[in-house]
PDB file of N, CA and C in Angstrom:
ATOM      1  N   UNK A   1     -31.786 -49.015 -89.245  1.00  0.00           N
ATOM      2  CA  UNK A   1     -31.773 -47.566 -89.359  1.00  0.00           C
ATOM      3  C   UNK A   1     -30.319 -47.137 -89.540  1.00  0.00           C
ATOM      4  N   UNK A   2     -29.783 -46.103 -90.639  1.00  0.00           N
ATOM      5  CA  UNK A   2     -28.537 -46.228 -90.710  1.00  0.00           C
ATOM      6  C   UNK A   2     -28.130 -44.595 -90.473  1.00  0.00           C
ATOM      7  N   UNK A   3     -29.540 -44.296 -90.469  1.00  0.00           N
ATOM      8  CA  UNK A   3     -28.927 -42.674 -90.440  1.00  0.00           C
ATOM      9  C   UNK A   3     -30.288 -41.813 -89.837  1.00  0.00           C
ATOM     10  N   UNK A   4     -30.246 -40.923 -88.997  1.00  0.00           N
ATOM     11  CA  UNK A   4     -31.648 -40.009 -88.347  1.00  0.00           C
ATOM     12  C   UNK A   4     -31.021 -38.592 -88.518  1.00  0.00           C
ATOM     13  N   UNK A   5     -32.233 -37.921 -88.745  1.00  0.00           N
ATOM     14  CA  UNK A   5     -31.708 -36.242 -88.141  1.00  0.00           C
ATOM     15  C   UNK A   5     -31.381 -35.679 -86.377  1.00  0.00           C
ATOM     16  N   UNK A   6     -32.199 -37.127 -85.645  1.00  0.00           N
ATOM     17  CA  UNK A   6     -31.915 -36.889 -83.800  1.00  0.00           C
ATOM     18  C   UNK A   6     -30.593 -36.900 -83.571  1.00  0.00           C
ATOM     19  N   UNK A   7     -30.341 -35.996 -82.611  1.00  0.00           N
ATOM     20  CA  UNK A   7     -29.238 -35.526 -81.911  1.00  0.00           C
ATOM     21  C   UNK A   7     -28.636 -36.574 -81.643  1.00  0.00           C
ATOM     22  N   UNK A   8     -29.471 -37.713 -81.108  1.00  0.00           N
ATOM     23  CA  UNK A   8     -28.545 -38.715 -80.101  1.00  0.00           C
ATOM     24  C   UNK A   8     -28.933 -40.311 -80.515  1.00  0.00           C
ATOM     25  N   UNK A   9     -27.923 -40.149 -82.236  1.00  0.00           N
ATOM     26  CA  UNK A   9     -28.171 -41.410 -83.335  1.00  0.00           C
ATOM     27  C   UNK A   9     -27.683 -42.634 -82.649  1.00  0.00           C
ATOM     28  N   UNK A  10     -28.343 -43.519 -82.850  1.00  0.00           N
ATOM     29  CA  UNK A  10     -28.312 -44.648 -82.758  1.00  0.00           C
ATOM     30  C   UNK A  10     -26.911 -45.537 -82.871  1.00  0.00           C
ATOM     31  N   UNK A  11     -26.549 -45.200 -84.346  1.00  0.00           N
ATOM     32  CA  UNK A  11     -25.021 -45.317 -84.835  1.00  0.00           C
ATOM     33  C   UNK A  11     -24.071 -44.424 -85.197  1.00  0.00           C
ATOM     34  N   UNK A  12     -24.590 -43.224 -84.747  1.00  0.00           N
ATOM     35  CA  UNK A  12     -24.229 -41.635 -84.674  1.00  0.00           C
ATOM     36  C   UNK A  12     -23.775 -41.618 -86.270  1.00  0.00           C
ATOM     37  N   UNK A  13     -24.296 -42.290 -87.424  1.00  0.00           N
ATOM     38  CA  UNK A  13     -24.277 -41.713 -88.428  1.00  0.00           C
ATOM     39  C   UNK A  13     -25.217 -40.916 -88.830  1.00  0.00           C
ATOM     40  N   UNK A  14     -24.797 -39.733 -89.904  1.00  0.00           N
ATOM     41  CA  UNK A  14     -26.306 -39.157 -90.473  1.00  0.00           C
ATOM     42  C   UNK A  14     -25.804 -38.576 -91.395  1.00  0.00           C
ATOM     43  N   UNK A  15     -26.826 -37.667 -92.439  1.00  0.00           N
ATOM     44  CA  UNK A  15     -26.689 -37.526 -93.865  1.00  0.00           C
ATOM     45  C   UNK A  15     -26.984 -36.358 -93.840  1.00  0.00           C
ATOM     46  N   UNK A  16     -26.512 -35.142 -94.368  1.00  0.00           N
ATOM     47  CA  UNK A  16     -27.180 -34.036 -93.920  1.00  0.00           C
ATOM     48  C   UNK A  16     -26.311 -32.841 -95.461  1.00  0.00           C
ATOM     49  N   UNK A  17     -27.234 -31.651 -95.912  1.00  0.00           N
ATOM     50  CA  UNK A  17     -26.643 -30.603 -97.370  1.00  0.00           C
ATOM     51  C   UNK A  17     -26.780 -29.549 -95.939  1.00  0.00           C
ATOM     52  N   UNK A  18     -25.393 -28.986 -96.524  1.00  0.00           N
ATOM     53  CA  UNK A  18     -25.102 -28.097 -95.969  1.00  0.00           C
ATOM     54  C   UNK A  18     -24.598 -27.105 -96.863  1.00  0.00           C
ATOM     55  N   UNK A  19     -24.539 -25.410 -96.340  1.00  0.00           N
ATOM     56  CA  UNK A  19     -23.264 -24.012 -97.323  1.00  0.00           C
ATOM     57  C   UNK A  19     -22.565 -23.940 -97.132  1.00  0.00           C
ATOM     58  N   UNK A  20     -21.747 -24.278 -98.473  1.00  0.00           N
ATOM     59  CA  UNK A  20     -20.111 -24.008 -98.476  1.00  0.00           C
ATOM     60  C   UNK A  20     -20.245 -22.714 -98.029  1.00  0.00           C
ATOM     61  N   UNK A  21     -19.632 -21.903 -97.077  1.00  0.00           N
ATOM     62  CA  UNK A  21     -19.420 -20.651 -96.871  1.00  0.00           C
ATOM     63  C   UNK A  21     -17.810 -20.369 -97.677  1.00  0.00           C
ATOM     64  N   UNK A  22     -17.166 -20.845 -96.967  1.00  0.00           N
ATOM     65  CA  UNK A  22     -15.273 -20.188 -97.258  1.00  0.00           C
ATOM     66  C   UNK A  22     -14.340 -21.972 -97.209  1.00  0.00           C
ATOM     67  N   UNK A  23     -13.111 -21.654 -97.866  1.00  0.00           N
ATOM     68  CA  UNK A  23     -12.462 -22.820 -97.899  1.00  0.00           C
ATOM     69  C   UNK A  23     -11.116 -22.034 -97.236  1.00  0.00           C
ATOM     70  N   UNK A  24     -10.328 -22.577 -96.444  1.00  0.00           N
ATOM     71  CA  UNK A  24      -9.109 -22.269 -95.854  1.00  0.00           C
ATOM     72  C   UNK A  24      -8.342 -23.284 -95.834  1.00  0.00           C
ATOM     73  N   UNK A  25      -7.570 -23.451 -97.407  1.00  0.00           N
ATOM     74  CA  UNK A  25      -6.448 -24.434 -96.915  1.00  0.00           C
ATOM     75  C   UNK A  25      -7.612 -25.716 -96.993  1.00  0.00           C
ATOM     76  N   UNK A  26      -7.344 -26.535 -95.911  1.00  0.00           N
ATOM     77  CA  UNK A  26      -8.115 -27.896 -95.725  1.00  0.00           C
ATOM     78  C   UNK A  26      -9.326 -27.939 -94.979  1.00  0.00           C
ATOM     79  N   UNK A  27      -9.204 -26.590 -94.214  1.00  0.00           N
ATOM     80  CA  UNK A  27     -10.556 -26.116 -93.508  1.00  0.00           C
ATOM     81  C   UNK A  27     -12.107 -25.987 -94.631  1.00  0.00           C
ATOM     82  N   UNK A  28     -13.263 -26.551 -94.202  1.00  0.00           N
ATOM     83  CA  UNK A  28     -14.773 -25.959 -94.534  1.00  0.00           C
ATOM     84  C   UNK A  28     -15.369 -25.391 -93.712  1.00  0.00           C
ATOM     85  N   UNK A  29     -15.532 -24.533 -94.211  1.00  0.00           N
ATOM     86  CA  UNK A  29     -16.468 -23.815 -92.985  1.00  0.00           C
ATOM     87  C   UNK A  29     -18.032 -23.658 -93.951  1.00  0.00           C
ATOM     88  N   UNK A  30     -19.012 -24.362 -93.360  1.00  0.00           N
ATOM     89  CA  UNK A  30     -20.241 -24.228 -93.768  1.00  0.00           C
ATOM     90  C   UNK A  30     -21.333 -23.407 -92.841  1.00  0.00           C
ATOM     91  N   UNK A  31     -22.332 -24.075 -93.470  1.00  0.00           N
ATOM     92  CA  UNK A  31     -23.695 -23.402 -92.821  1.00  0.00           C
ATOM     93  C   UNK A  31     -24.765 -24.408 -92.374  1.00  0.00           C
ATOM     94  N   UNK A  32     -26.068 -24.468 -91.734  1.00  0.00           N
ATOM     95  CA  UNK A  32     -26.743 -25.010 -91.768  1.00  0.00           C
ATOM     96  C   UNK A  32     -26.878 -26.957 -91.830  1.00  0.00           C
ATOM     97  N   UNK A  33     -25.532 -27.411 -91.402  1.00  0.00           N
ATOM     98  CA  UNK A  33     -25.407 -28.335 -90.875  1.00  0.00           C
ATOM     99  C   UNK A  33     -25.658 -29.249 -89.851  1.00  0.00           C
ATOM    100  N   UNK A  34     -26.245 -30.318 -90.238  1.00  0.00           N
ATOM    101  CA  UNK A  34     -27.382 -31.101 -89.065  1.00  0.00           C
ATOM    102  C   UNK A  34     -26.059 -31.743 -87.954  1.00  0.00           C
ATOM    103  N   UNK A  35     -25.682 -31.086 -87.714  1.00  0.00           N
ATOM    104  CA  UNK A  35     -24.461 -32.022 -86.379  1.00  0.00           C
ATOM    105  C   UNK A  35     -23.698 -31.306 -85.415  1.00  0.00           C
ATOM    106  N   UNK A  36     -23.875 -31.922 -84.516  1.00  0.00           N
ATOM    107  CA  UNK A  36     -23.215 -31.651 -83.105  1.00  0.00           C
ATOM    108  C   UNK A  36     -22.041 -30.831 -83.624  1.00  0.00           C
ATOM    109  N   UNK A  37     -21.529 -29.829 -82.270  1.00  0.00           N
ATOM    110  CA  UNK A  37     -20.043 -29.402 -82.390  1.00  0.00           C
ATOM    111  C   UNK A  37     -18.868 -30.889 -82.832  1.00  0.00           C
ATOM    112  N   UNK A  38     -18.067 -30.275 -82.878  1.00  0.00           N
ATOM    113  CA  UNK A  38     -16.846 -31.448 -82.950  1.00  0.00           C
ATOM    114  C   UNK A  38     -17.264 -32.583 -83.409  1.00  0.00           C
ATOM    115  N   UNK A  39     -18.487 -33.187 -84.373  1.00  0.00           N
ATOM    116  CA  UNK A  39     -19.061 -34.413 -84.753  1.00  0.00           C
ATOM    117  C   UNK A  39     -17.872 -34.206 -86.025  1.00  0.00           C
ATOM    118  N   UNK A  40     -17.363 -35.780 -85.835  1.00  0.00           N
ATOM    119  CA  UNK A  40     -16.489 -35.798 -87.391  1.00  0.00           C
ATOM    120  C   UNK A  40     -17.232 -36.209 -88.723  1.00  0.00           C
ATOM    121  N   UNK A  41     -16.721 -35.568 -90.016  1.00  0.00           N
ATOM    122  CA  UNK A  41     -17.076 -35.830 -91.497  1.00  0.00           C
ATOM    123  C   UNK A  41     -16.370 -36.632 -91.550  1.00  0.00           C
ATOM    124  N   UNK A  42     -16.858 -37.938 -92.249  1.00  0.00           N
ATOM    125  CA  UNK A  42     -16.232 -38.976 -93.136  1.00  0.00           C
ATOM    126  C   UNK A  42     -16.628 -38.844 -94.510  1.00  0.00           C
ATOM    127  N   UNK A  43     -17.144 -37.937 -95.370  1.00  0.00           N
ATOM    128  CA  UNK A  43     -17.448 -37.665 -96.224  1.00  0.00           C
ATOM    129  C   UNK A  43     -17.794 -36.807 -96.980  1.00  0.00           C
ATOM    130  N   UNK A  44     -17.752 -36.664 -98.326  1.00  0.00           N
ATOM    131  CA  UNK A  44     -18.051 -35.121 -98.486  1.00  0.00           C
ATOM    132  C   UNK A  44     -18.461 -35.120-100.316  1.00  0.00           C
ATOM    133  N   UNK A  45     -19.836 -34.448-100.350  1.00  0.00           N
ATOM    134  CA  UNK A  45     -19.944 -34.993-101.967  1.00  0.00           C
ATOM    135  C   UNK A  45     -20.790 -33.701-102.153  1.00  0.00           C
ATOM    136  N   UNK A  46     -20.578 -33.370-103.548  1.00  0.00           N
ATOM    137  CA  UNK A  46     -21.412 -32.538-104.122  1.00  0.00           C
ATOM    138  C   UNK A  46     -22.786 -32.695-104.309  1.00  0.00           C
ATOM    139  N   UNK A  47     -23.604 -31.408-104.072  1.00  0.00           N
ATOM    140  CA  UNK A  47     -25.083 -31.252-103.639  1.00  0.00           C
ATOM    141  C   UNK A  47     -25.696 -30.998-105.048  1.00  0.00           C
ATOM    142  N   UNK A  48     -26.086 -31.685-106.193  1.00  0.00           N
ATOM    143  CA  UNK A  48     -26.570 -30.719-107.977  1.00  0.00           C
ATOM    144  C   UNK A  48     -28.033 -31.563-107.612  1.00  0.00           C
ATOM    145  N   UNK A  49     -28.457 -30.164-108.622  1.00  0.00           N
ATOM    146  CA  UNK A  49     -29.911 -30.409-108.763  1.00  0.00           C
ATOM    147  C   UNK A  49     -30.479 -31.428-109.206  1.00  0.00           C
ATOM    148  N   UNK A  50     -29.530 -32.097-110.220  1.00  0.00           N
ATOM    149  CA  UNK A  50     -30.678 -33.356-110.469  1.00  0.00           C
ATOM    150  C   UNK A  50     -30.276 -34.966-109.858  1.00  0.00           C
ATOM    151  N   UNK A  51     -29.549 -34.939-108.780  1.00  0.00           N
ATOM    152  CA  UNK A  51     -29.881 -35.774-107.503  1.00  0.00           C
ATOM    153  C   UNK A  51     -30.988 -35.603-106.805  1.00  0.00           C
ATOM    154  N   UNK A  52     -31.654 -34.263-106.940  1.00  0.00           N
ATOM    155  CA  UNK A  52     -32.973 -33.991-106.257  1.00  0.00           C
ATOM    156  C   UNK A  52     -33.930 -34.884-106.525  1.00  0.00           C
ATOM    157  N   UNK A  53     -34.987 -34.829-106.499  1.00  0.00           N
ATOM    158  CA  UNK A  53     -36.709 -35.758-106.843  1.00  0.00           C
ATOM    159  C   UNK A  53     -36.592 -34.627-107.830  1.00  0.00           C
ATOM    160  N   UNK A  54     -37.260 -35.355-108.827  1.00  0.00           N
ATOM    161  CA  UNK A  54     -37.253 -34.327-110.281  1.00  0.00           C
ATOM    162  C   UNK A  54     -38.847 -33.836-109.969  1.00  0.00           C
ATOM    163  N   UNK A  55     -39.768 -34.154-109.423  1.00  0.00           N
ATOM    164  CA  UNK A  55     -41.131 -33.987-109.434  1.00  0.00           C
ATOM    165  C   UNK A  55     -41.249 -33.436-107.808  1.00  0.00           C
ATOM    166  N   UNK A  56     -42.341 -32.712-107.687  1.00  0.00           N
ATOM    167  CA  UNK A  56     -42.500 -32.105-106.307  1.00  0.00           C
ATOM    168  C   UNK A  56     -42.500 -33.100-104.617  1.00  0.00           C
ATOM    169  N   UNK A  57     -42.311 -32.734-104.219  1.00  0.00           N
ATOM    170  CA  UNK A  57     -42.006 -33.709-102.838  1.00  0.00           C
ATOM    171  C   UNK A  57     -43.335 -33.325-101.660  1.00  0.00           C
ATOM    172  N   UNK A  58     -44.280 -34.258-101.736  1.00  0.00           N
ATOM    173  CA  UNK A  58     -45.268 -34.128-100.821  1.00  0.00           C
ATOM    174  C   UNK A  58     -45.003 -34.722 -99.387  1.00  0.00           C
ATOM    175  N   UNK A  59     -45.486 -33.891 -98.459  1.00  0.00           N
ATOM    176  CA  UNK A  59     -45.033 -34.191 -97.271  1.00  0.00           C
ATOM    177  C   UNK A  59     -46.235 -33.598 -96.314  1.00  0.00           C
ATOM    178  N   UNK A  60     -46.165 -34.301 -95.198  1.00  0.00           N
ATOM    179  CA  UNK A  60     -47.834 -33.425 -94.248  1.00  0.00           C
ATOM    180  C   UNK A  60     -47.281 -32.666 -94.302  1.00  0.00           C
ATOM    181  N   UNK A  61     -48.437 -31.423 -93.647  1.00  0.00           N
ATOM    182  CA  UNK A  61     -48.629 -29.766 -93.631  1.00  0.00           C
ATOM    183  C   UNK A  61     -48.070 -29.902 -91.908  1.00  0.00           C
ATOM    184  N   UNK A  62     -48.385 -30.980 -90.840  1.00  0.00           N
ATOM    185  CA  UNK A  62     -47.437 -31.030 -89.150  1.00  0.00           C
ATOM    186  C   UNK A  62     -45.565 -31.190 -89.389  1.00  0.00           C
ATOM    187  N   UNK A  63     -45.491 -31.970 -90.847  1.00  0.00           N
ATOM    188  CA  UNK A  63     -43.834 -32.089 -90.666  1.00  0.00           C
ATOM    189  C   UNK A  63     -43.530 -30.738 -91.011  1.00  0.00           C
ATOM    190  N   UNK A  64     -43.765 -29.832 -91.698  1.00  0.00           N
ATOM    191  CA  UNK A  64     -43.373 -28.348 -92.011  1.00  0.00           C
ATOM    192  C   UNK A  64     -43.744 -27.179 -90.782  1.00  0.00           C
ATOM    193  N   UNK A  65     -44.517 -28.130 -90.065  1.00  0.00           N
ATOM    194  CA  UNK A  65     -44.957 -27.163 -88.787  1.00  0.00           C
ATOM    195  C   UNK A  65     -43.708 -27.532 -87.811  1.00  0.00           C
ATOM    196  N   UNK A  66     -43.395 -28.815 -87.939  1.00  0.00           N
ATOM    197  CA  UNK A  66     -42.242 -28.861 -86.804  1.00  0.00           C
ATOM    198  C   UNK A  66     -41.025 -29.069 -87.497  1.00  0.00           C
ATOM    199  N   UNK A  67     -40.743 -29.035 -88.449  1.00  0.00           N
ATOM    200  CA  UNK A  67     -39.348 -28.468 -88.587  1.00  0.00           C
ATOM    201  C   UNK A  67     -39.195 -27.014 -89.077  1.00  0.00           C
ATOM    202  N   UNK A  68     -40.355 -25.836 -88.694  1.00  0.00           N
ATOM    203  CA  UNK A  68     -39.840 -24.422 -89.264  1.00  0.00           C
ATOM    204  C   UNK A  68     -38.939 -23.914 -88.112  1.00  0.00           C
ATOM    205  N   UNK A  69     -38.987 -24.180 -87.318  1.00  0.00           N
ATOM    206  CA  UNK A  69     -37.198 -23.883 -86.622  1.00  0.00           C
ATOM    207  C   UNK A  69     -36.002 -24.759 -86.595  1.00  0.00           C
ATOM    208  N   UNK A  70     -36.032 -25.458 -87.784  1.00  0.00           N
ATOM    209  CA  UNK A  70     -34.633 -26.879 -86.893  1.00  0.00           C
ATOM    210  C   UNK A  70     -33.722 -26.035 -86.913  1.00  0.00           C
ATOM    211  N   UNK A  71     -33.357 -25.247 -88.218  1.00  0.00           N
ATOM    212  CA  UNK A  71     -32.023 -24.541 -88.004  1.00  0.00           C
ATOM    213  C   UNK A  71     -31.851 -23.114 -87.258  1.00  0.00           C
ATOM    214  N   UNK A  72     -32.811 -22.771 -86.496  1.00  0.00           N
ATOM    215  CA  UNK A  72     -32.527 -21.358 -85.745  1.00  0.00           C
ATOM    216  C   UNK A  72     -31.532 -22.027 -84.935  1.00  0.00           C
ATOM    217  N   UNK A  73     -30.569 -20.536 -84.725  1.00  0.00           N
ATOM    218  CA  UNK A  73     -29.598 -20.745 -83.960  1.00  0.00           C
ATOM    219  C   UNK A  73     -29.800 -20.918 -82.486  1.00  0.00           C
ATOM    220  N   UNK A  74     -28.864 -21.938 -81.650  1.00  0.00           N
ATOM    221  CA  UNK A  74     -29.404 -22.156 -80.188  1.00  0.00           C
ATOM    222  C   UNK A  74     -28.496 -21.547 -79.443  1.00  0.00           C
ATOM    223  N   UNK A  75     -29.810 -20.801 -78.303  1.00  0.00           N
ATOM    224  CA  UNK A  75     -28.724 -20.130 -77.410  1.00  0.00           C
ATOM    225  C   UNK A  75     -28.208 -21.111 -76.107  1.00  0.00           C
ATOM    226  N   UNK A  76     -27.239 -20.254 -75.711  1.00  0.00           N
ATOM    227  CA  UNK A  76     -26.593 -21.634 -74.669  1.00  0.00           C
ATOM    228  C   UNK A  76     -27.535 -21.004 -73.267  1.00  0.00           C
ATOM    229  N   UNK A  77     -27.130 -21.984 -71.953  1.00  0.00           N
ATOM    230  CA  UNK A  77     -27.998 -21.572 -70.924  1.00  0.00           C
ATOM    231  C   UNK A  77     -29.518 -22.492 -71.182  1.00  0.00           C
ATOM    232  N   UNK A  78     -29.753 -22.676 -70.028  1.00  0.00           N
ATOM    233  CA  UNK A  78     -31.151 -23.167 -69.452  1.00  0.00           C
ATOM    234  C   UNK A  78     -32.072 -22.602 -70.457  1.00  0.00           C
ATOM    235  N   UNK A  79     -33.135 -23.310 -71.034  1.00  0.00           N
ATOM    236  CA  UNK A  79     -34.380 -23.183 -71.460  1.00  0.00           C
ATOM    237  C   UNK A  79     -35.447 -22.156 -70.622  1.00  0.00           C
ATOM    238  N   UNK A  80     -36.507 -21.555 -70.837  1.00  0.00           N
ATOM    239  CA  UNK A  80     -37.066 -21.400 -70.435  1.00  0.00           C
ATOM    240  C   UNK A  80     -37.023 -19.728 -69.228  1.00  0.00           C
ATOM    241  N   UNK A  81     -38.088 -19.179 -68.575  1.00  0.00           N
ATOM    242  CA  UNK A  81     -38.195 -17.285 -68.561  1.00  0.00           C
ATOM    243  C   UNK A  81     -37.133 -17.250 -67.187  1.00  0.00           C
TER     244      UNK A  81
END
């Protein structure tokens, strides 16, 4: 396994498209990025459309049920009323 979307990787590598928001100098500041605070980039490559699957991408109707929140934002503090 060389790469997961779980928090707590195996070889703490992972692969993840993220939004360019703004460039500062040497700074990125993106969006929607699969990684911990302070997790370091060793890499960085352009996202074009036809790296995509050129044909539609079937997937179960439960994986779209559990990832329609991965990227809501998390609040800090204990879980739960």
């Amino acid at each position: 396994m060389f790469a997961t979307h779980r928090p707590h990787r195996l070889n703490r590598l992972g692969v993840s498209r993220c939004r360019l928001l703004r460039v500062e100098g040497r700074d990125l500041h993106v969006a929607d990025l699969d990684a911990l605070d302070g997790t370091p980039v060793l890499d960085i490559k352009p996202y074009m459309r036809e790296f995509a699957p050129q044909t539609p991408v079937r997937q179960p109707g439960w994986s779209s049920d559990l990832m329609r929140d991965y990227y809501r934002p998390v609040t800090e503090g204990p879980a739960g009323p």
